[in-house]
Every structure is written in structure tokens, then in C-alpha cells.
C-alpha atoms as a PDB file:
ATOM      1  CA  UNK A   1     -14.247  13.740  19.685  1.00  0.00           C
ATOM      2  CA  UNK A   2     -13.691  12.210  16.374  1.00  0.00           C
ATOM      3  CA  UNK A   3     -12.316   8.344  16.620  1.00  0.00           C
ATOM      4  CA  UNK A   4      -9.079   8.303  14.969  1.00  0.00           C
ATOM      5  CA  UNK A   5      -9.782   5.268  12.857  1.00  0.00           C
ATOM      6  CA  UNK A   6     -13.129   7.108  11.193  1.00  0.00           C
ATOM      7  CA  UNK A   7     -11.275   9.451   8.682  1.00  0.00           C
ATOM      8  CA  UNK A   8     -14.630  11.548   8.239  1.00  0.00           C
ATOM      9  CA  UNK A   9     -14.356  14.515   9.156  1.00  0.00           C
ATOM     10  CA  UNK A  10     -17.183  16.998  11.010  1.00  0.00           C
ATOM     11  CA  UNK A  11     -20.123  18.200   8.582  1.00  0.00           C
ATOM     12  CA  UNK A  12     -19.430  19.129   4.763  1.00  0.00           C
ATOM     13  CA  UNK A  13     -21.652  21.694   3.066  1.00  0.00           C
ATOM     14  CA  UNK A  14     -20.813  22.639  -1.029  1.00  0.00           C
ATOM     15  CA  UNK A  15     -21.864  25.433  -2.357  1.00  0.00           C
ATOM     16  CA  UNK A  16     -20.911  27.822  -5.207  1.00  0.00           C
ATOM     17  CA  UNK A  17     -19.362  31.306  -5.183  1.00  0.00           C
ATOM     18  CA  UNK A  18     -21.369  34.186  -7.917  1.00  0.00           C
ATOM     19  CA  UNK A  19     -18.503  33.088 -10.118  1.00  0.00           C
ATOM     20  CA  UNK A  20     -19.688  29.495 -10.321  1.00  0.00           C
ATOM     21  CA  UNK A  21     -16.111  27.989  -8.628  1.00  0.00           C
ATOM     22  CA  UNK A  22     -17.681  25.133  -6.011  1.00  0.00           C
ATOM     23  CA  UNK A  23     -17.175  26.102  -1.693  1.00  0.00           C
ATOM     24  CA  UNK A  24     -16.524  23.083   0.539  1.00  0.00           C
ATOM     25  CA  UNK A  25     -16.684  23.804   3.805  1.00  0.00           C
ATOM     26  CA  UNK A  26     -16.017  21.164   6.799  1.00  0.00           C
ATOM     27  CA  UNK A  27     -17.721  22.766   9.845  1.00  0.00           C
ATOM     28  CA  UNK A  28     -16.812  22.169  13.768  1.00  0.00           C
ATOM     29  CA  UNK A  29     -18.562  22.520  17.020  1.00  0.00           C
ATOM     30  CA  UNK A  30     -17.745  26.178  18.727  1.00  0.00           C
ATOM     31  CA  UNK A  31     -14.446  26.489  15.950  1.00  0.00           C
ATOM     32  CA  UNK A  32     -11.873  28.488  17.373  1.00  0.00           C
ATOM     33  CA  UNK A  33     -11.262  29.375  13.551  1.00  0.00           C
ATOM     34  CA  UNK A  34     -11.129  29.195   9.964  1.00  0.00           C
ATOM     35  CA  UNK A  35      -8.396  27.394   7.905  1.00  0.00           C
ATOM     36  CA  UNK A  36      -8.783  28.191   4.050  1.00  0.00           C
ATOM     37  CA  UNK A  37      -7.408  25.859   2.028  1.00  0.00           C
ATOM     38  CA  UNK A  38      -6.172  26.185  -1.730  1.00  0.00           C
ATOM     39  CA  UNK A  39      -5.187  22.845  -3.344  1.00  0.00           C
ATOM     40  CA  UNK A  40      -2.978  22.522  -6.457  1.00  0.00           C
ATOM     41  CA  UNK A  41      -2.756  22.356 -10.125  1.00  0.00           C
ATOM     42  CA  UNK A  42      -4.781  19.003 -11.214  1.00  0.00           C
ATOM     43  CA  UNK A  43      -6.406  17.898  -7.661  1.00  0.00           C
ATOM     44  CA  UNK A  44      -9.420  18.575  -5.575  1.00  0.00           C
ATOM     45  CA  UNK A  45     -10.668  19.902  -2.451  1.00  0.00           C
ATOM     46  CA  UNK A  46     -11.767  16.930  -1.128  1.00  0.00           C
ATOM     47  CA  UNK A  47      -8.509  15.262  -1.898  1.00  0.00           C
ATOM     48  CA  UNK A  48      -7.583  16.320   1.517  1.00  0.00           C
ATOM     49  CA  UNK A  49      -9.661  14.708   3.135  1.00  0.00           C
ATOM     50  CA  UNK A  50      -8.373  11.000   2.588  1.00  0.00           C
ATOM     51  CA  UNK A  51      -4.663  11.775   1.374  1.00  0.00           C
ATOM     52  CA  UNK A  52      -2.749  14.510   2.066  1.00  0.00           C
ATOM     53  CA  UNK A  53      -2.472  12.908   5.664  1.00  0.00           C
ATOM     54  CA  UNK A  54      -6.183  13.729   6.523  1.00  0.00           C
ATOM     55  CA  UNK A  55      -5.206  17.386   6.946  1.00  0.00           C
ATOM     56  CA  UNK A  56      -9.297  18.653   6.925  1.00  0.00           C
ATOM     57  CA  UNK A  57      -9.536  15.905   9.439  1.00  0.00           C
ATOM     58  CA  UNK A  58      -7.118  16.958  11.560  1.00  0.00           C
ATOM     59  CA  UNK A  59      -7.795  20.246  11.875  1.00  0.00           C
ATOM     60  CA  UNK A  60     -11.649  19.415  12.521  1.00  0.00           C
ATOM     61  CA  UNK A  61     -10.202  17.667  15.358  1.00  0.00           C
ATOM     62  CA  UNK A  62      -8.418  20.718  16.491  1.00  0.00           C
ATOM     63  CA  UNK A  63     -11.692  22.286  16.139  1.00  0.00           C
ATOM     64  CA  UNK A  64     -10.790  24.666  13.232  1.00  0.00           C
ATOM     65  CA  UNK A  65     -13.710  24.726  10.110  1.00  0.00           C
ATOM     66  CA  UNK A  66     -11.933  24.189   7.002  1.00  0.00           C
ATOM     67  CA  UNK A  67     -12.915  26.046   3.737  1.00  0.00           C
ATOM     68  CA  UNK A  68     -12.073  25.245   0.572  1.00  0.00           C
ATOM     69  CA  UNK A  69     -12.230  26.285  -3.451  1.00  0.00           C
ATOM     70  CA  UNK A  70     -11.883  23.831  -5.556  1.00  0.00           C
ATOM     71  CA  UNK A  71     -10.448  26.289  -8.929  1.00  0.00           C
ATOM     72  CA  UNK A  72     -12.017  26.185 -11.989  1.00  0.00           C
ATOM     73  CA  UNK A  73     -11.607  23.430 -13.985  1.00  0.00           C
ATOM     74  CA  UNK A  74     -11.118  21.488 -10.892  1.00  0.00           C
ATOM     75  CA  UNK A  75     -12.924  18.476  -8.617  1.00  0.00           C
ATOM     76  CA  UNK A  76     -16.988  19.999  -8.274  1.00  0.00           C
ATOM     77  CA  UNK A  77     -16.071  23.295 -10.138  1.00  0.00           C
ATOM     78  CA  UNK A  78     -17.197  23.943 -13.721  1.00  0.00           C
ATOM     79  CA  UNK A  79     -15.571  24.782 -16.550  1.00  0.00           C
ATOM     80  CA  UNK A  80     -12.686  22.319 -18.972  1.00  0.00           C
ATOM     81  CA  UNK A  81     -10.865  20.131 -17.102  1.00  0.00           C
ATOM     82  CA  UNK A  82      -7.559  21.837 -15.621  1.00  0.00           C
ATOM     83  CA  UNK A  83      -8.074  25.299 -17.192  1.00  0.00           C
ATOM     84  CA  UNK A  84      -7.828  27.511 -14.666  1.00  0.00           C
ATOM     85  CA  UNK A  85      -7.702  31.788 -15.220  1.00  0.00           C
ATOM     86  CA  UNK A  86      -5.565  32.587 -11.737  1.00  0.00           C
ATOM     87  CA  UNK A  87      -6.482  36.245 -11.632  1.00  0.00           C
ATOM     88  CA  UNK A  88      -9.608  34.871 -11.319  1.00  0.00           C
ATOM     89  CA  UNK A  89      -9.060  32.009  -9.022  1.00  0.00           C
ATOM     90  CA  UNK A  90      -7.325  34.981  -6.873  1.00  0.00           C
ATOM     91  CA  UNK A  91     -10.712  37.230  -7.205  1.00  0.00           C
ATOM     92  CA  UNK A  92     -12.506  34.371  -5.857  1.00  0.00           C
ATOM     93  CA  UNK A  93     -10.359  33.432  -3.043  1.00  0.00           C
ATOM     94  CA  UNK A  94     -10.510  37.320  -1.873  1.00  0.00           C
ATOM     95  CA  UNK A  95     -14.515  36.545  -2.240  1.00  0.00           C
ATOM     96  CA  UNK A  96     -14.363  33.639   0.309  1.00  0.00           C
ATOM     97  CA  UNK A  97     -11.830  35.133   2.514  1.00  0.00           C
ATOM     98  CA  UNK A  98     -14.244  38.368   3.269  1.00  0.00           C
ATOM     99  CA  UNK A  99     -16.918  35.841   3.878  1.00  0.00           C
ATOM    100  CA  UNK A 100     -14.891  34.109   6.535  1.00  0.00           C
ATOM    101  CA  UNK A 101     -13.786  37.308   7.936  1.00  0.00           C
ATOM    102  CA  UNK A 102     -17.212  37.968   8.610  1.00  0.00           C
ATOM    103  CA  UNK A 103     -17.552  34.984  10.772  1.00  0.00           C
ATOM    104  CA  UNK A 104     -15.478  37.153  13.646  1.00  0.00           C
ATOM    105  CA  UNK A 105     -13.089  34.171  14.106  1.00  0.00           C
ATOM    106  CA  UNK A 106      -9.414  34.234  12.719  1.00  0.00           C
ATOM    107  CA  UNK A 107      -8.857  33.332   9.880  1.00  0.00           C
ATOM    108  CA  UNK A 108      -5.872  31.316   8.227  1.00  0.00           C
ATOM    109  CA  UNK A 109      -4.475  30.536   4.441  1.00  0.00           C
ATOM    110  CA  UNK A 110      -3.167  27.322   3.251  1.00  0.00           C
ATOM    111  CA  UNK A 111      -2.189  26.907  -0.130  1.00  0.00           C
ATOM    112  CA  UNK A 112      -0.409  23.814  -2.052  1.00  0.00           C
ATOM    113  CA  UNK A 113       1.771  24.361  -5.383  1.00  0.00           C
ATOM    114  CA  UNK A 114      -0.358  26.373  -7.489  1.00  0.00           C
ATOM    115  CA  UNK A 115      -2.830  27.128  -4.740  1.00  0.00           C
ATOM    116  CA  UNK A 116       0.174  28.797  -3.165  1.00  0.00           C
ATOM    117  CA  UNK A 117       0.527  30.940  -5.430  1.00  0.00           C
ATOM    118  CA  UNK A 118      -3.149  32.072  -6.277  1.00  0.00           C
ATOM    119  CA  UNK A 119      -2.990  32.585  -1.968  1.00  0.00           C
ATOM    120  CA  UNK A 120       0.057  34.628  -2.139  1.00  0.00           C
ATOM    121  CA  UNK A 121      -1.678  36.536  -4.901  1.00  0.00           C
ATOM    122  CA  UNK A 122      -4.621  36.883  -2.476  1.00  0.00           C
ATOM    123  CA  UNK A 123      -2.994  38.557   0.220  1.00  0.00           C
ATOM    124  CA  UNK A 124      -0.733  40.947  -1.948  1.00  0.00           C
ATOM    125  CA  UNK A 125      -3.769  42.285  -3.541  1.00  0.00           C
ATOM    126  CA  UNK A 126      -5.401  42.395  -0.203  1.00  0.00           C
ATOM    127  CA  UNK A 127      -3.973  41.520   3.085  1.00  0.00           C
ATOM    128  CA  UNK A 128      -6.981  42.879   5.451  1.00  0.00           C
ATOM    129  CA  UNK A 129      -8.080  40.437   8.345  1.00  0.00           C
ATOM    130  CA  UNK A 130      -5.973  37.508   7.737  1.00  0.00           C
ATOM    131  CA  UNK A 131      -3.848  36.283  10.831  1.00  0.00           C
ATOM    132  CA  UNK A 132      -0.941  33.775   9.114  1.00  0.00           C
ATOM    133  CA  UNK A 133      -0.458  32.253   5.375  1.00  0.00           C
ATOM    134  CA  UNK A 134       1.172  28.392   5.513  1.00  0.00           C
ATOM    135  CA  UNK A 135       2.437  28.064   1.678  1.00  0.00           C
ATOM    136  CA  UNK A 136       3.359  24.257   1.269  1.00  0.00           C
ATOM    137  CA  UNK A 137       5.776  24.018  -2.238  1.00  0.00           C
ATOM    138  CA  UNK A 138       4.266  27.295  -3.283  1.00  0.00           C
ATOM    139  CA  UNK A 139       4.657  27.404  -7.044  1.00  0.00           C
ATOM    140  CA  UNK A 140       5.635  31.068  -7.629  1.00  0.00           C
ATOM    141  CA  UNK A 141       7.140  31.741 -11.266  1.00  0.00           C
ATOM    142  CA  UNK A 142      10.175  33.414 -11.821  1.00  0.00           C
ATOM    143  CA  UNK A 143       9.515  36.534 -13.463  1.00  0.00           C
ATOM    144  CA  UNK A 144       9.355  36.623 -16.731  1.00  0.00           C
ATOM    145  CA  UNK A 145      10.328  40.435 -18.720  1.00  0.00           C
ATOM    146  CA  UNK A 146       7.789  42.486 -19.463  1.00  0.00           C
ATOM    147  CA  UNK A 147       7.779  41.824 -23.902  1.00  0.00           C
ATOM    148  CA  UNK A 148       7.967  37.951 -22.601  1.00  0.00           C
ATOM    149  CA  UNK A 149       5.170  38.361 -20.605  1.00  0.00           C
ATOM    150  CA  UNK A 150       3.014  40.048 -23.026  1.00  0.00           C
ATOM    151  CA  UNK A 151       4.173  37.996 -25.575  1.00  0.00           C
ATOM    152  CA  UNK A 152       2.381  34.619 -23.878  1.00  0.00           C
ATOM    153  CA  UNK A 153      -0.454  36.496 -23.111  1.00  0.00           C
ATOM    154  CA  UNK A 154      -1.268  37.629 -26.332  1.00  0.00           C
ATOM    155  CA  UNK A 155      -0.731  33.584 -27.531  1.00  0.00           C
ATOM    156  CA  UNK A 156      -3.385  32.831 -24.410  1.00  0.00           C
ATOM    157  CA  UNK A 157      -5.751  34.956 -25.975  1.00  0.00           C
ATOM    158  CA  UNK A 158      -5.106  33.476 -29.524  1.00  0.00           C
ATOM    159  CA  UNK A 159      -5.103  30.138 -28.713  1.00  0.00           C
ATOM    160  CA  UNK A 160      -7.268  29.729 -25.536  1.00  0.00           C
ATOM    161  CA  UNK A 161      -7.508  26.249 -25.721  1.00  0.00           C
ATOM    162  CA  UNK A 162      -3.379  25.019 -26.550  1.00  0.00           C
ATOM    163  CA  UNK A 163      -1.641  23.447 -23.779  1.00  0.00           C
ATOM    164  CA  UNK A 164       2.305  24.431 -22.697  1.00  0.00           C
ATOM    165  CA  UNK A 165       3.682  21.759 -24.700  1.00  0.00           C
ATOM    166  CA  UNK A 166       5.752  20.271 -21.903  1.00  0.00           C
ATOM    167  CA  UNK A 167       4.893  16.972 -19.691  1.00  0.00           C
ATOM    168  CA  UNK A 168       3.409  17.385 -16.076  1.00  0.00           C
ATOM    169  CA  UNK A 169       5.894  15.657 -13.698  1.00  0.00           C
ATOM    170  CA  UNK A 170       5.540  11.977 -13.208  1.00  0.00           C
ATOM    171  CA  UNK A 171       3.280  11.301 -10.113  1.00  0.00           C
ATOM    172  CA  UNK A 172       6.312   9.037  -8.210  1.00  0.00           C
ATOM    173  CA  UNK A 173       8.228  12.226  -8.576  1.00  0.00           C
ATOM    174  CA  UNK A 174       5.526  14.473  -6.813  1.00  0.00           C
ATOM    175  CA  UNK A 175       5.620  11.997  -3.560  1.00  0.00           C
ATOM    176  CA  UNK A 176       6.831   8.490  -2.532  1.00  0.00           C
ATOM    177  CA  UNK A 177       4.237   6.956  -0.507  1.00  0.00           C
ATOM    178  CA  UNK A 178       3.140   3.995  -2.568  1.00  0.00           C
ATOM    179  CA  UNK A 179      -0.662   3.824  -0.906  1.00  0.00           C
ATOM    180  CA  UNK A 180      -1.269   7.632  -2.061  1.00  0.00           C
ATOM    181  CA  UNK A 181       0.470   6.688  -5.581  1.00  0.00           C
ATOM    182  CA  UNK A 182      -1.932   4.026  -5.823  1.00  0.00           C
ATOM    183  CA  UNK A 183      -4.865   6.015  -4.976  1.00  0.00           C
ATOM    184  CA  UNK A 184      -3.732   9.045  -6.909  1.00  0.00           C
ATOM    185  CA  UNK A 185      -3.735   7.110 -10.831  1.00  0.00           C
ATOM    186  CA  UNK A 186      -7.189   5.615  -9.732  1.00  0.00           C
ATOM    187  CA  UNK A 187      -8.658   8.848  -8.829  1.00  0.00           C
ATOM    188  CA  UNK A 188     -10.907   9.838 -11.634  1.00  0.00           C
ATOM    189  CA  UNK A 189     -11.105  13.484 -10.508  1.00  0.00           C
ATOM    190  CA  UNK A 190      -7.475  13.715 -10.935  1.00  0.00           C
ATOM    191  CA  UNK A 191      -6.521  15.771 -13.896  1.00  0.00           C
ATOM    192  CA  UNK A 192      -3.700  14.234 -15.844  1.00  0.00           C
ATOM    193  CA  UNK A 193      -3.158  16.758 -18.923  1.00  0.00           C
ATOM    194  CA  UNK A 194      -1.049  19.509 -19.587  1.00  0.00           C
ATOM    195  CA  UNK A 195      -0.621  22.862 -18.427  1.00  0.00           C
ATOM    196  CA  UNK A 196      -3.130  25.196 -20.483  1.00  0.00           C
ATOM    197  CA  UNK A 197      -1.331  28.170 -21.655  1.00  0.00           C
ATOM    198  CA  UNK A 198      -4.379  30.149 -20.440  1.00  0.00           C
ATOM    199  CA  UNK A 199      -2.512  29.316 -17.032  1.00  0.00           C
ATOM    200  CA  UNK A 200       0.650  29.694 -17.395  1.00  0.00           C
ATOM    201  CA  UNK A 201      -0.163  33.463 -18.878  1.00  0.00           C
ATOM    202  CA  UNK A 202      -2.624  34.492 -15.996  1.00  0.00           C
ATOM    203  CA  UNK A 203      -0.026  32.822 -13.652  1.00  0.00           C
ATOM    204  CA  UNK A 204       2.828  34.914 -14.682  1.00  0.00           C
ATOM    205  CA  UNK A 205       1.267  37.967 -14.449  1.00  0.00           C
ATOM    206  CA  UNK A 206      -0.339  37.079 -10.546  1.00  0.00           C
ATOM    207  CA  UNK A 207       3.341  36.311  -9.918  1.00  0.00           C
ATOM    208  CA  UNK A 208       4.710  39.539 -11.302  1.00  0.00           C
ATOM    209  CA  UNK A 209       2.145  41.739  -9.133  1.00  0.00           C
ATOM    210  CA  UNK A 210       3.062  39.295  -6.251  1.00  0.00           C
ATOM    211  CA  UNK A 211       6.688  39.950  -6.690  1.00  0.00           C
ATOM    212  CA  UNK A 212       6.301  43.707  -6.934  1.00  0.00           C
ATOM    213  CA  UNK A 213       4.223  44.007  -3.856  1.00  0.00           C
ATOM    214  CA  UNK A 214       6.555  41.856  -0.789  1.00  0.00           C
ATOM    215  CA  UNK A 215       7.615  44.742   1.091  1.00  0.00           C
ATOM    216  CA  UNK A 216       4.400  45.343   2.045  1.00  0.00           C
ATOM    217  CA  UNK A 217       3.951  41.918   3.312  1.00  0.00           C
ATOM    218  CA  UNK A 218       3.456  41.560   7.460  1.00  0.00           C
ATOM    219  CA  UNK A 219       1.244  38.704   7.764  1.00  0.00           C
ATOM    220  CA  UNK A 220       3.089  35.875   9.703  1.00  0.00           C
ATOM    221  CA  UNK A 221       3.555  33.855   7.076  1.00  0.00           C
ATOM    222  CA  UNK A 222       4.748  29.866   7.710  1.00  0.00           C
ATOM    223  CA  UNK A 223       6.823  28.476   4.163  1.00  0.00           C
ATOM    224  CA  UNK A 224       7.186  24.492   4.086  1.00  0.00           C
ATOM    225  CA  UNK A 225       9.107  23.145   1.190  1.00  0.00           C
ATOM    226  CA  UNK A 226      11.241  20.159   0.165  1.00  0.00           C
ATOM    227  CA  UNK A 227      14.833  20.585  -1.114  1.00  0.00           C
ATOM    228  CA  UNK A 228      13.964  17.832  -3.958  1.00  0.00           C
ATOM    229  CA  UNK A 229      11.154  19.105  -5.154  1.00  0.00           C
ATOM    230  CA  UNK A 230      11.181  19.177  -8.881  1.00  0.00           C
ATOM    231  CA  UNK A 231       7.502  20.275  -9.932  1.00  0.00           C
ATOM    232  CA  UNK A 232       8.411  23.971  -8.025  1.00  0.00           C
ATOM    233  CA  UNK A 233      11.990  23.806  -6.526  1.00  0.00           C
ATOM    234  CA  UNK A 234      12.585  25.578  -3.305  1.00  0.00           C
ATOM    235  CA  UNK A 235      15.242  28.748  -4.378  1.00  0.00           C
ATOM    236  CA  UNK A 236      11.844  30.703  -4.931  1.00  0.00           C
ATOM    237  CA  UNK A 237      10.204  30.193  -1.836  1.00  0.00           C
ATOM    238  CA  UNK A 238      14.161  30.718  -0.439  1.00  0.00           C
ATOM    239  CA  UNK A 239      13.723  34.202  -2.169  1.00  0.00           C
ATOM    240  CA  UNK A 240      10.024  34.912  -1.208  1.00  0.00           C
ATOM    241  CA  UNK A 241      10.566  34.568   2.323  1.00  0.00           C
ATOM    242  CA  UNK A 242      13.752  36.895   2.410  1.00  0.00           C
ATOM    243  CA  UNK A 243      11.640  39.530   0.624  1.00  0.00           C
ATOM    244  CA  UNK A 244       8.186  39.720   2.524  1.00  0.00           C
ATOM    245  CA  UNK A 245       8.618  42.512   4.912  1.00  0.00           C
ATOM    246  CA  UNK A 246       7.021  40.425   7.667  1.00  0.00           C
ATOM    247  CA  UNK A 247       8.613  40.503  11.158  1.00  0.00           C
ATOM    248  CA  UNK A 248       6.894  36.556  12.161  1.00  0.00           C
ATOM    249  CA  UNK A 249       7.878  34.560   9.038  1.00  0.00           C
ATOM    250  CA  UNK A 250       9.760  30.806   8.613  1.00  0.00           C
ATOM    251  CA  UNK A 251      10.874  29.199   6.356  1.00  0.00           C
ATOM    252  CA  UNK A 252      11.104  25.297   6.951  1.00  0.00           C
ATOM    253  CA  UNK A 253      12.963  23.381   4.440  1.00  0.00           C
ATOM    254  CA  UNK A 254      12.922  19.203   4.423  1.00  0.00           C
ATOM    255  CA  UNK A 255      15.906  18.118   3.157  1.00  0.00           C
ATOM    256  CA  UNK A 256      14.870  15.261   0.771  1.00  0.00           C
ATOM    257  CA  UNK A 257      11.257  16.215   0.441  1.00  0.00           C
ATOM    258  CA  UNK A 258       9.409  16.021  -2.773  1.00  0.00           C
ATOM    259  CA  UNK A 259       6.429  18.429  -4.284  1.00  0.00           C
ATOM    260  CA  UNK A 260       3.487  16.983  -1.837  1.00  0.00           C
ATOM    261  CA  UNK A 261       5.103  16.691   1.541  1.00  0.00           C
ATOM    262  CA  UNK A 262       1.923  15.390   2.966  1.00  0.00           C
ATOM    263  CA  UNK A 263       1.928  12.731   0.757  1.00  0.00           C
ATOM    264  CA  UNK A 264       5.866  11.884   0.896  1.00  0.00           C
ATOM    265  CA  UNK A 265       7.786  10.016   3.589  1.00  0.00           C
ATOM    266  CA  UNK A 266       7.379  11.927   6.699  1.00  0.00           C
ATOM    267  CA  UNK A 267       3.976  13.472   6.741  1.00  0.00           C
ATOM    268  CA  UNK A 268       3.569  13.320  10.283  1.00  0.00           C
ATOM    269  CA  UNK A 269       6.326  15.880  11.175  1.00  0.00           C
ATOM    270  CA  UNK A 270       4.257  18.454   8.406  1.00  0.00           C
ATOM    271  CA  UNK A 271       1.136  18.197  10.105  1.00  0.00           C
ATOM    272  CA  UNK A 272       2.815  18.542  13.902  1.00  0.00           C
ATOM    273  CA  UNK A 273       4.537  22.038  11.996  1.00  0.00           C
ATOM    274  CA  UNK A 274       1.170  23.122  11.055  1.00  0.00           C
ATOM    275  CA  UNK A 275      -0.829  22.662  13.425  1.00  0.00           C
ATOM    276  CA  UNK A 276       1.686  23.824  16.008  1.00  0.00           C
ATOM    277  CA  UNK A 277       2.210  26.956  14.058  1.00  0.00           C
ATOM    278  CA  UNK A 278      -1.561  27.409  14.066  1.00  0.00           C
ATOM    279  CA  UNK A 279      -1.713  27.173  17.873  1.00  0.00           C
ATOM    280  CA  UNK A 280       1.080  29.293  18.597  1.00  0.00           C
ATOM    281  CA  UNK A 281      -1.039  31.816  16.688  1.00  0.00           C
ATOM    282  CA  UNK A 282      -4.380  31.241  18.220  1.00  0.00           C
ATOM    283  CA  UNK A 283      -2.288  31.175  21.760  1.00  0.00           C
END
């Protein structure tokens, strides 16, 4: 058993996917299964490790492997900083999932903010052999029309390398706990810049198949979100859970609760949700 005051948690192996995108994986003792975890727009894998209320540790502890993609663009992946292609982020998470399905253990999606929406995308495109989705302040965009949607791919494709010229939301507006503030702006592999257009174009159009495919949704399917989140507010993840045709599916709102819930002021009661979910499941 892990002591709870060493926040390490069981073994870490990185590798690489064909596409070049860098695997963590934090491997157990006889798991009882496989948690694959998505992180946001801007952080890191590893990030979850020390913040995010030592989820990877915690679930180690619980004796579930963790598995993780850090996107392109992102912590030990290649590519520019924050420029991220989400169809392909998607492709790649379908790549890892099949690899963990192989492992003949169950096998579980979590995805933050934008990695809620490249694991949505995930299981529309393919649901096979997953047993439950958790999507923390899933950032799912609001469909866009079709000439709209075009229209911003088309300037992706122009101009590749142009940002969205609009301001990422202040970090103190993301979460309130001061310590994770504090280690946030120090954190070198945090990526501070703008939203590349390349993702907000390849993000619409995940979103749009998403959208068109949640009636044939059954995976149980867990939804945390806070009512005060700014960065992705909660009326879409209000709307995604009344449309997946899943008969196992919750939708648990914190009143008050900012973008990163496992950073905010009552972390605690998200991990007890999760991993409570996750053992119902594996019951």
C-alpha cells in the first residue's frame, strides 16, 4: 500500500503512439482495470499526478493502471506548443483505447475540458469495449451551421498558424485553490497562449459528428460540472446528458464550482464521486 504522504504513484512507463503523441502509463499490482485519462487544453498528463488532487495516485491506490495521452502540442508530445488537430487527438485516443481493451480488464474514460470532448468524440465514433465515460467540465461546442463551419475551416487551412484572437480565461477563474494557482504560473509545461484556430476548426467539426450521433449513446456515462464555470459553462453538458440514449447516465452539478473542480474548493467530494462511480461499476 502506498503511504499517503508519498504522492508517487505505482510505476510510470512513456512511450509514443505511430502518430508520435507521447503514452504515460502508471501501472498497478494485479489492476482490476484501466482508467484512461484525457487532460485539457494547455496542461499535461502528468499534471495529475501532483494537482488535480493526486487523481493517478488515487486510483493506483484503488489498484486501477492509469493511461494517459498527453495531445499534441502538449507536456512530452511533439509538435508547436498548444496546437492540437482533435480529429486527430480522437484517432489516437481510439488507438490507445483498443490497446487497453486488449489487456482483458475494463476499461474506463476520463476526460477534462477539451479532453472531454476529444473522449466524447472517441466513443461516438466508436463505442466498442468501453464500460463508463466520467466527463469533468467537458468542453463541447455549440454547433456551429454548416457555411459557419466550413467557413473557419477553410481560414484553418489558410492560416494554420493564427490564433482565435480572444484571451484564454484567467487561471484564478479556472479554480480557487491558491497552492495549485501558485504551482500552475510556475509550471513551465503549462501552455499560456491562445487558442489556435487549427483547434477551434477541428473542434467544431468533432463536436458536430458528436452531436449528430447521441442517440446511439449507451455507455454509462458519469457528467461532473460546476454551475460557475466560465471556460465551458454547464447548459451543454445539461443538454448532452438529456440526449445520450444511455439508460445508466448522471449528471452531477456543483453549485459554485469553477472549470477544474479538482483543483477548486472541494476536491475531495470529486474524487469520493469518481471513484465511487468506478466501484459501483467494477461491483
Amino acid at each position: 500500500m502506498i503511504s499517503e504522504s508519498y504522492p508517487a504513484p505505482c510505476d510510470h512507463q512513456l512511450s509514443t503512439l505511430p502518430s508520435g503523441a507521447a503514452v504515460h502509463k502508471w501501472s498497478c499490482v494485479s489492476p482490476v482495470a484501466i482508467f484512461i485519462l484525457q487532460h485539457g487544453f494547455g496542461e499535461y498528463a502528468e499534471r495529475y499526478v501532483s494537482s488535480h488532487s493526486e487523481l493517478i495516485r488515487k486510483l493506483n491506490e484503488k489498484r486501477i493502471d492509469v493511461w494517459a495521452i498527453d495531445l499534441w502540442g502538449h507536456g512530452s508530445s511533439p509538435g508547436t506548443r498548444g496546437r492540437v488537430h482533435v480529429e486527430k487527438a480522437v484517432q489516437d485516443h481510439i488507438q490507445l483505447r483498443h490497446q487497453a481493451a486488449a489487456q482483458g480488464l475494463p476499461v474506463f474514460l476520463f476526460g477534462l475540458s477539451l479532453g472531454g470532448l476529444v473522449t466524447a468524440g472517441s466513443v461516438t465514433q466508436d463505442s466498442s469495449r468501453v464500460d463508463g465515460v466520467i466527463l469533468a467540465s467537458p468542453a463541447l461546442p455549440v454547433p456551429f451551421s454548416p457555411l459557419g463551419e466550413r467557413a473557419i475551416g477553410l481560414l484553418a487551412r489558410i492560416l494554420p498558424t493564427v490564433d482565435v484572437p480572444k484571451d484564454r480565461t484567467p487561471i484564478e477563474k479556472l479554480f480557487r485553490d491558491m497552492e495549485q494557482i501558485r504551482l500552475a504560473e510556475a509550471d513551465t509545461l503549462m501552455f499560456r497562449g491562445r487558442m489556435p484556430l487549427l483547434l477551434a476548426a477541428t473542434a467544431l467539426q468533432v463536436g458536430t459528428a458528436m452531436w449528430d450521433k447521441l442517440g446511439e449513446w449507451r455507455t454509462p456515462t458519469l457528467v461532473i460540472h460546476g454551475t460557475s464555470d466560465i471556460a465551458a459553462p454547464c447548459e451543454t453538458s445539461k443538454t448532452f446528458v438529456d440526449e445520450i440514449a444511455s439508460p445508466e447516465k448522471i449528471l452531477h452539478l456543483v453549485e459554485g464550482g469553477y472549470h477544474e473542480l479538482l483543483n477548486d474548493l472541494d476536491p475531495d467530494n470529486i474524487v469520493q464521486l469518481i471513484l465511487t462511480w468506478l466501484k459501483d461499476r467494477l461491483s
